[in-house]
PDB file of N, CA and C in Angstrom:
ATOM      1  N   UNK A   1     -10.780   0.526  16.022  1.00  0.00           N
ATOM      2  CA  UNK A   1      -9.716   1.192  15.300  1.00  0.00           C
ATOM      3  C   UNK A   1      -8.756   0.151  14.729  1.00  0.00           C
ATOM      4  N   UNK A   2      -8.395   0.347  13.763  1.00  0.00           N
ATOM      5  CA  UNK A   2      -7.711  -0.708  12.629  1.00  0.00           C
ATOM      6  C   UNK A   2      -6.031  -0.449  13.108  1.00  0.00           C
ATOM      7  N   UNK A   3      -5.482  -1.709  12.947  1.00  0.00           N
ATOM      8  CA  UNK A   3      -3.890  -1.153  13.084  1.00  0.00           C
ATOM      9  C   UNK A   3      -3.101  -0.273  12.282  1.00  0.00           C
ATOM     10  N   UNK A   4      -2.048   0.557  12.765  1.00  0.00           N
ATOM     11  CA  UNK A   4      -1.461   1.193  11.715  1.00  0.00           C
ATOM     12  C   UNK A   4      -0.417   0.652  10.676  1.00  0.00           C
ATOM     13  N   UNK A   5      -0.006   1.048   9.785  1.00  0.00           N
ATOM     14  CA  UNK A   5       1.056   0.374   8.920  1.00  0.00           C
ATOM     15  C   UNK A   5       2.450   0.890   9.626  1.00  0.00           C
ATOM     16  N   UNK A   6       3.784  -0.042  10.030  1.00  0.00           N
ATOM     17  CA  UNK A   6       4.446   0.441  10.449  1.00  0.00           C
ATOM     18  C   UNK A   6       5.513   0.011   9.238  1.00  0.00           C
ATOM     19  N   UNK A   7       5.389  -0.778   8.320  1.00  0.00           N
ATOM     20  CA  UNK A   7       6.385  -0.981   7.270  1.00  0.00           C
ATOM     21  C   UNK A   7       5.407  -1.611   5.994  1.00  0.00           C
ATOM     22  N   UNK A   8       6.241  -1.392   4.599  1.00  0.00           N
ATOM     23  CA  UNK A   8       5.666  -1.602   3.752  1.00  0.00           C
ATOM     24  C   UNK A   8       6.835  -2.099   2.724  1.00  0.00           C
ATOM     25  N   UNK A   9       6.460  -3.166   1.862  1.00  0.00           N
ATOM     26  CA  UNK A   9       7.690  -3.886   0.591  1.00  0.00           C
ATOM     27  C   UNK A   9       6.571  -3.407  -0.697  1.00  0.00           C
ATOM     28  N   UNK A  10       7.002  -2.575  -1.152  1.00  0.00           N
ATOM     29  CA  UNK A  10       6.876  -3.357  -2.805  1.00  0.00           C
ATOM     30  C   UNK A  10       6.960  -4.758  -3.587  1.00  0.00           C
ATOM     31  N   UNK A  11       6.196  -5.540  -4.228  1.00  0.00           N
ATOM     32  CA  UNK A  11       6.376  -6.532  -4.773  1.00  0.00           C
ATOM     33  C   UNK A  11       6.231  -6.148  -6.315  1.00  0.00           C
ATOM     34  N   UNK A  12       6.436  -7.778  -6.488  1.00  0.00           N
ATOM     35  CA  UNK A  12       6.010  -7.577  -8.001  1.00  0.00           C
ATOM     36  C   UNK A  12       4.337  -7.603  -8.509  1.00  0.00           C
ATOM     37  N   UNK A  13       3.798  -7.433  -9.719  1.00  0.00           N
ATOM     38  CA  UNK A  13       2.763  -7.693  -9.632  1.00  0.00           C
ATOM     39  C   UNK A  13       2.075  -6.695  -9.228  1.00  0.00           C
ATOM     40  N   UNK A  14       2.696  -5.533  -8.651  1.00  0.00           N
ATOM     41  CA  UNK A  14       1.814  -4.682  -8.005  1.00  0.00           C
ATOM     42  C   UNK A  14       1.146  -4.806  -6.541  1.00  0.00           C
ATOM     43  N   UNK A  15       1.815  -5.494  -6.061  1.00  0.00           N
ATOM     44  CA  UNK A  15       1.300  -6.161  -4.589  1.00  0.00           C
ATOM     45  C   UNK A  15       2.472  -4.966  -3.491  1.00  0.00           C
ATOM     46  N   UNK A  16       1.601  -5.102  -2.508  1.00  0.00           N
ATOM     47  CA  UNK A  16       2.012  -4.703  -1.523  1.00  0.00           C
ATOM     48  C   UNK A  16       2.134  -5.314  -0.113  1.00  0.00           C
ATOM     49  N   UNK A  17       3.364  -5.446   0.464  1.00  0.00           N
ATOM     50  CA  UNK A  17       3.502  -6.361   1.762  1.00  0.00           C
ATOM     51  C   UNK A  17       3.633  -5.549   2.966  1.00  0.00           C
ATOM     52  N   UNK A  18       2.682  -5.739   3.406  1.00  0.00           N
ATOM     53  CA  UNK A  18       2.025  -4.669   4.467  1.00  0.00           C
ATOM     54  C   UNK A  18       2.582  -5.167   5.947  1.00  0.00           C
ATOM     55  N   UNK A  19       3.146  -4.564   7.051  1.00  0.00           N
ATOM     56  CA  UNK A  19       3.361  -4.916   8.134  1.00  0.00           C
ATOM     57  C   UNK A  19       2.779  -3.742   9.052  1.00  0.00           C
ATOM     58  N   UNK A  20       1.409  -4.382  10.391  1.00  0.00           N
ATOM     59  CA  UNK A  20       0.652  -3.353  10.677  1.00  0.00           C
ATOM     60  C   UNK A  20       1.480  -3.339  12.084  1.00  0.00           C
ATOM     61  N   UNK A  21       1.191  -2.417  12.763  1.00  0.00           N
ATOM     62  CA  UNK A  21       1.350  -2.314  14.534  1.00  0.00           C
ATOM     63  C   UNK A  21       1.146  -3.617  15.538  1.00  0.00           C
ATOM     64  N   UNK A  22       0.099  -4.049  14.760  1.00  0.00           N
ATOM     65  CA  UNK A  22      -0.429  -5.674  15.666  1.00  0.00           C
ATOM     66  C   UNK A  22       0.667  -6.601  15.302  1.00  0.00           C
ATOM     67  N   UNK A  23       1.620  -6.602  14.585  1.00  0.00           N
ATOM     68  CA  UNK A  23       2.180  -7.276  14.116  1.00  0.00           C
ATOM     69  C   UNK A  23       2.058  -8.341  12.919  1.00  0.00           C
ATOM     70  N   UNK A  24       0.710  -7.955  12.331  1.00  0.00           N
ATOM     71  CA  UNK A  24       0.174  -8.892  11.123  1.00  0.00           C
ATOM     72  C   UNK A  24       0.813  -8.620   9.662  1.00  0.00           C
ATOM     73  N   UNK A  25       2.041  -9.153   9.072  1.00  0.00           N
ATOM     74  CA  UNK A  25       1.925  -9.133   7.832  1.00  0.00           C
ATOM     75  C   UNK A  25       1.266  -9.661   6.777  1.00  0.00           C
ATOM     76  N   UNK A  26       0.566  -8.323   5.753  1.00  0.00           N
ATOM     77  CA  UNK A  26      -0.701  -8.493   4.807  1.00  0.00           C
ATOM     78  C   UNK A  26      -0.257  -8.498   3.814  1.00  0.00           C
ATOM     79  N   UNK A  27      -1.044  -9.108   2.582  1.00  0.00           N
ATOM     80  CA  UNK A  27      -0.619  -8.330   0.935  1.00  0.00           C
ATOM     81  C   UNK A  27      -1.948  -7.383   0.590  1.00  0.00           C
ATOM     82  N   UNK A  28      -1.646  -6.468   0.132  1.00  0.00           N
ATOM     83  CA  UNK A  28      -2.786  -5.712  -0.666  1.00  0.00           C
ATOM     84  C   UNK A  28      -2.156  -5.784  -1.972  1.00  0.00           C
ATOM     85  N   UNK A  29      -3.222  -5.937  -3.226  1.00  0.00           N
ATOM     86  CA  UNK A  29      -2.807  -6.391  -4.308  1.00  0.00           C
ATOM     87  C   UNK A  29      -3.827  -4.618  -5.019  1.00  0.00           C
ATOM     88  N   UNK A  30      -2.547  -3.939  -5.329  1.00  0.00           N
ATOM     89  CA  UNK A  30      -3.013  -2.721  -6.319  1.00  0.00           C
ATOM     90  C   UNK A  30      -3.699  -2.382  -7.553  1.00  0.00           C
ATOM     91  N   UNK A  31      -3.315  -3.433  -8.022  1.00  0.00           N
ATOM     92  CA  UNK A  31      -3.860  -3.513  -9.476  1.00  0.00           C
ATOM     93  C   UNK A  31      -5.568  -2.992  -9.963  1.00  0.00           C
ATOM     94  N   UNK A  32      -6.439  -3.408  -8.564  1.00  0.00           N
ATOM     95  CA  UNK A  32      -7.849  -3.136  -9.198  1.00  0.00           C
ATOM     96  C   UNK A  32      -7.855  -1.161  -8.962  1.00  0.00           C
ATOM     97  N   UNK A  33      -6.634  -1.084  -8.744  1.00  0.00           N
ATOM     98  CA  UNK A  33      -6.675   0.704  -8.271  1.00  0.00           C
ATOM     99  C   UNK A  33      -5.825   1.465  -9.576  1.00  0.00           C
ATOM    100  N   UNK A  34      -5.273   0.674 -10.485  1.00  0.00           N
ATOM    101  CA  UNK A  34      -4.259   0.992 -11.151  1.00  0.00           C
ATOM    102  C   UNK A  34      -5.178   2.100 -12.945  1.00  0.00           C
ATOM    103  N   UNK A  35      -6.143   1.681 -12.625  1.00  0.00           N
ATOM    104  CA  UNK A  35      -7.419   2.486 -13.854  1.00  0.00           C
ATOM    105  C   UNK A  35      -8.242   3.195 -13.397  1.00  0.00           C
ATOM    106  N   UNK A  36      -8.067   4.182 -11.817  1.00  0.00           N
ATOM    107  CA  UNK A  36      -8.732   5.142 -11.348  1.00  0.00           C
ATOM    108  C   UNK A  36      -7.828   5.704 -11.199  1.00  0.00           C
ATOM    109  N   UNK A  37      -8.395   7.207 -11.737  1.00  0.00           N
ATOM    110  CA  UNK A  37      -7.671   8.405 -11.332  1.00  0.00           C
ATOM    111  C   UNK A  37      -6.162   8.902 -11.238  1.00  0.00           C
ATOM    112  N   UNK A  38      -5.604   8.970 -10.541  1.00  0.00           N
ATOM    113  CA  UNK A  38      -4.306   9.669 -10.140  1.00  0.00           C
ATOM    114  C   UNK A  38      -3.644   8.088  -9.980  1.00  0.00           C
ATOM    115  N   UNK A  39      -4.453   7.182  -9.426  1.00  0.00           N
ATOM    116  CA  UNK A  39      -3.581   5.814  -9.247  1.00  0.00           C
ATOM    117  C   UNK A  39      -3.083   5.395 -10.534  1.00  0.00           C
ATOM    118  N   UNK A  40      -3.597   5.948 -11.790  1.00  0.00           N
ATOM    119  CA  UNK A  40      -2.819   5.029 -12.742  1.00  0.00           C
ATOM    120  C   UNK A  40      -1.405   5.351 -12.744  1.00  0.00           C
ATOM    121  N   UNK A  41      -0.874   6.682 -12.408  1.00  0.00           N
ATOM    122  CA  UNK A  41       0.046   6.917 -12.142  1.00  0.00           C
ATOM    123  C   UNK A  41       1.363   5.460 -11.575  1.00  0.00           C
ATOM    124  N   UNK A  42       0.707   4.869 -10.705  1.00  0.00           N
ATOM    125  CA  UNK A  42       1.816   4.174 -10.140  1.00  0.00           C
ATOM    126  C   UNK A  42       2.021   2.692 -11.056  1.00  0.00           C
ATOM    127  N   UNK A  43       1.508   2.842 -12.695  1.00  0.00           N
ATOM    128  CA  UNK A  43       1.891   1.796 -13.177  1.00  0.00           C
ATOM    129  C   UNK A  43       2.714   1.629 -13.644  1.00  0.00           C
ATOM    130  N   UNK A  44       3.536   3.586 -13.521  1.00  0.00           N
ATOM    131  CA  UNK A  44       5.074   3.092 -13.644  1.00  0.00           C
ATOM    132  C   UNK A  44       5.446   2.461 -12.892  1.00  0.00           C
ATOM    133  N   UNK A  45       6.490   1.666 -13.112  1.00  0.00           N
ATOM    134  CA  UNK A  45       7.223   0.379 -11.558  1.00  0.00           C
ATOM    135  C   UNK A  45       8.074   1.549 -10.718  1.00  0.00           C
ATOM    136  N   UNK A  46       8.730   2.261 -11.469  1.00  0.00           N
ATOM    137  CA  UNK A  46       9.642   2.604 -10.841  1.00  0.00           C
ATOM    138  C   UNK A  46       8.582   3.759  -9.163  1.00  0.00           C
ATOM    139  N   UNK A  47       7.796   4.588  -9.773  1.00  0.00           N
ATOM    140  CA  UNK A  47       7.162   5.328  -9.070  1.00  0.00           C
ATOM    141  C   UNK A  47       6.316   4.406  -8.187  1.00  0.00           C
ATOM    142  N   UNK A  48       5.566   2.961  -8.612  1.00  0.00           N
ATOM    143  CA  UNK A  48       4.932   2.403  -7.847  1.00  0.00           C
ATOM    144  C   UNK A  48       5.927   1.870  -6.326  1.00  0.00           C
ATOM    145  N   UNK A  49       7.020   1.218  -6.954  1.00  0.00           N
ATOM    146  CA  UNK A  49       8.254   0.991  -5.714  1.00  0.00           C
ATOM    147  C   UNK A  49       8.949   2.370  -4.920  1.00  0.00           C
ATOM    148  N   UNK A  50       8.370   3.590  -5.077  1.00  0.00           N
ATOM    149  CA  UNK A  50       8.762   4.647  -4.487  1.00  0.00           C
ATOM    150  C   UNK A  50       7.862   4.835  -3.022  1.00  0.00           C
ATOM    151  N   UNK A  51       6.888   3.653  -2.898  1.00  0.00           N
ATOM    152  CA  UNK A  51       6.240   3.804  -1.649  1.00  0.00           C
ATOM    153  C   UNK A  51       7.335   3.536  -0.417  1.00  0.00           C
ATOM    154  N   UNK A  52       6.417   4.490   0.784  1.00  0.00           N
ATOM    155  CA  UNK A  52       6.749   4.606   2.336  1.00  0.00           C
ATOM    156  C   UNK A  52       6.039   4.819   2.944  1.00  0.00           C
ATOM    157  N   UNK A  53       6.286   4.499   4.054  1.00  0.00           N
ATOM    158  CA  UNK A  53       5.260   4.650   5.420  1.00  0.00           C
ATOM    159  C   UNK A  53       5.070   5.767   5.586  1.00  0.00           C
ATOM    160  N   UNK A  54       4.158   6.385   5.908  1.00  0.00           N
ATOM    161  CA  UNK A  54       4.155   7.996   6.006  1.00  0.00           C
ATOM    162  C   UNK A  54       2.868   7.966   7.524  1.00  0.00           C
ATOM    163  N   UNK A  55       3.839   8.483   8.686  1.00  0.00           N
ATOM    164  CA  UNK A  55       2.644   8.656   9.318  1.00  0.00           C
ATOM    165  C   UNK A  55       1.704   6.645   9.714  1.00  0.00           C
ATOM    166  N   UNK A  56       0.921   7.042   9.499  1.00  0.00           N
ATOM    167  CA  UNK A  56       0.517   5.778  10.120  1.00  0.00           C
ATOM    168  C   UNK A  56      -0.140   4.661   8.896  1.00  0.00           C
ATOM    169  N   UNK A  57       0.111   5.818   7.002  1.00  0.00           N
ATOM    170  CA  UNK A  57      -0.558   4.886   6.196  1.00  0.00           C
ATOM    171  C   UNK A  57       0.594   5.043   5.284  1.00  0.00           C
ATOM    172  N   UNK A  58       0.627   4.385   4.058  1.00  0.00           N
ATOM    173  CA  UNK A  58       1.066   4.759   3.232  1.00  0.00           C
ATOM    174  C   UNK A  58       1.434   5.872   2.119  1.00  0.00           C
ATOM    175  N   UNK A  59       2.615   5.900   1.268  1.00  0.00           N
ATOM    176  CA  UNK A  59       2.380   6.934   0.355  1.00  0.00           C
ATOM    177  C   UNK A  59       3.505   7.221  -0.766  1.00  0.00           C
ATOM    178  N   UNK A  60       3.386   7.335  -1.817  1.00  0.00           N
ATOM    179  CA  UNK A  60       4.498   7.379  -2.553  1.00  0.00           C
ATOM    180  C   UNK A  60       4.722   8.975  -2.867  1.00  0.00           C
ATOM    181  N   UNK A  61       5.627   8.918  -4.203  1.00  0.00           N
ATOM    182  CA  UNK A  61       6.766  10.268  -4.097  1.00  0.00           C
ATOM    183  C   UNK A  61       5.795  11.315  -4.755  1.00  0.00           C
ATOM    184  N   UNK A  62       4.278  10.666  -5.470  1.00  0.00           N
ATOM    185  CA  UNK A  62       3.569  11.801  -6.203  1.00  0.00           C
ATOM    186  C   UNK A  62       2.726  11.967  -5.467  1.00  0.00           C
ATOM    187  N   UNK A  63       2.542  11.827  -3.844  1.00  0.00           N
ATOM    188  CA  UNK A  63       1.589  12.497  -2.647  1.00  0.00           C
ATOM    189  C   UNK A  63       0.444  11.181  -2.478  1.00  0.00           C
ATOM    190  N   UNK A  64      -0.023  10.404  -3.325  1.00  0.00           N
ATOM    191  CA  UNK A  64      -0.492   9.221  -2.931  1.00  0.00           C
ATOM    192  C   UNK A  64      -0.616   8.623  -2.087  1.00  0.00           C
ATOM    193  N   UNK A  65      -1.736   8.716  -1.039  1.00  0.00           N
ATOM    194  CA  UNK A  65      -1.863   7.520  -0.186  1.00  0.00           C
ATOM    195  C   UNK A  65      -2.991   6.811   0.007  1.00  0.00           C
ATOM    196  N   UNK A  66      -2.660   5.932   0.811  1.00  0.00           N
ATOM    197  CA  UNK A  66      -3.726   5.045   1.217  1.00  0.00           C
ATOM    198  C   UNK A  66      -4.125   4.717   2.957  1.00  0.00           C
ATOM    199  N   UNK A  67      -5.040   4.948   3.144  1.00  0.00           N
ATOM    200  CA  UNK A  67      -5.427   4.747   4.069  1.00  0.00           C
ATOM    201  C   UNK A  67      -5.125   3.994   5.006  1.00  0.00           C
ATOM    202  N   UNK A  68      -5.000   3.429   6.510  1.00  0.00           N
ATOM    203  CA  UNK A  68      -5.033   2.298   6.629  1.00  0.00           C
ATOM    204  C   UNK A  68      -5.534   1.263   7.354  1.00  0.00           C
ATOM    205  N   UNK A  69      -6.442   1.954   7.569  1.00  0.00           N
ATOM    206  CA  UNK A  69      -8.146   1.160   7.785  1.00  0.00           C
ATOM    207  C   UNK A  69      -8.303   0.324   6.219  1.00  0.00           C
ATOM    208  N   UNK A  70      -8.473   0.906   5.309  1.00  0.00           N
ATOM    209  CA  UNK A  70      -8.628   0.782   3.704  1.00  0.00           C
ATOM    210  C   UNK A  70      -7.540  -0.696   3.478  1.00  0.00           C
ATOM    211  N   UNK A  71      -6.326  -0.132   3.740  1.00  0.00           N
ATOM    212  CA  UNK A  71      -5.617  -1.561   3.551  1.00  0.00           C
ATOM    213  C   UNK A  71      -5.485  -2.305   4.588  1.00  0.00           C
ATOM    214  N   UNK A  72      -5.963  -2.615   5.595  1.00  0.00           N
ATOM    215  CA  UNK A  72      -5.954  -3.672   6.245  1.00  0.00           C
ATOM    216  C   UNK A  72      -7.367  -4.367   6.157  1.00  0.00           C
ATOM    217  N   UNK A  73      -8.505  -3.607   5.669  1.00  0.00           N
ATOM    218  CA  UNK A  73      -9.707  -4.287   5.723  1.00  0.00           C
ATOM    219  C   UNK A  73      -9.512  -5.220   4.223  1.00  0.00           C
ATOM    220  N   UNK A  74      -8.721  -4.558   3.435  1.00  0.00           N
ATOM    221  CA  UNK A  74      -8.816  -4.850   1.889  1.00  0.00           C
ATOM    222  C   UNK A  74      -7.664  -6.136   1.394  1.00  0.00           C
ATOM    223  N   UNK A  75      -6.694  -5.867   2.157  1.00  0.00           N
ATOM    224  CA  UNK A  75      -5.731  -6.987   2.651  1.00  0.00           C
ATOM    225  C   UNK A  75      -5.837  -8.008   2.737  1.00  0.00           C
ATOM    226  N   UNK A  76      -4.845  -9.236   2.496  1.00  0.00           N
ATOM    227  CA  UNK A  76      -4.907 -10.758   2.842  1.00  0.00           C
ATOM    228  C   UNK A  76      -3.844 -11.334   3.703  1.00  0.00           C
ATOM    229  N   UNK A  77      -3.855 -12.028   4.961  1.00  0.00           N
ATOM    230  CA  UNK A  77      -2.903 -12.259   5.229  1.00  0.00           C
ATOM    231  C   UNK A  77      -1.976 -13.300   4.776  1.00  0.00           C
ATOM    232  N   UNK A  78      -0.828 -13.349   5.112  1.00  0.00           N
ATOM    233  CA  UNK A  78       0.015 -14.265   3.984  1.00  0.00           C
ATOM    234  C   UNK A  78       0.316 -15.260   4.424  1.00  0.00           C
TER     235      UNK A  78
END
């Protein structure tokens, strides 16, 4: 079982600074998600920086989330 996300930063770039339960801070970099589906949505900035922890994964203000098995396998640490 993968750690959970217990905090999350917006960056620039579309990156995301991931802090899991284990204590590992990650980046997941959004961008290859930003030309599927409902994700293009978050190429507004403003809606993309509307992310929060929700529960144990992520999620922004238009119901969006992400997994977080998904972002910690997909993740880099920094």
């Amino acid at each position: 079982m993968k750690p959970s996300v217990i905090k999350v930063v917006p960056k620039a770039g579309y990156l995301l600074e991931l802090t899991f339960g284990n204590g590992e801070v990650r980046t997941f970099d959004m961008k290859p998600y930003l030309n599927t589906g409902l994700f293009s949505e978050l190429k507004e900035v403003s809606l993309f920086n509307s992310v929060k922890v929700s529960f144990d994964c992520i999620q922004w203000t238009n119901e969006l989330d992400f997994d977080p098995e998904v972002l910690y396998d997909l993740s880099y640490k920094l």
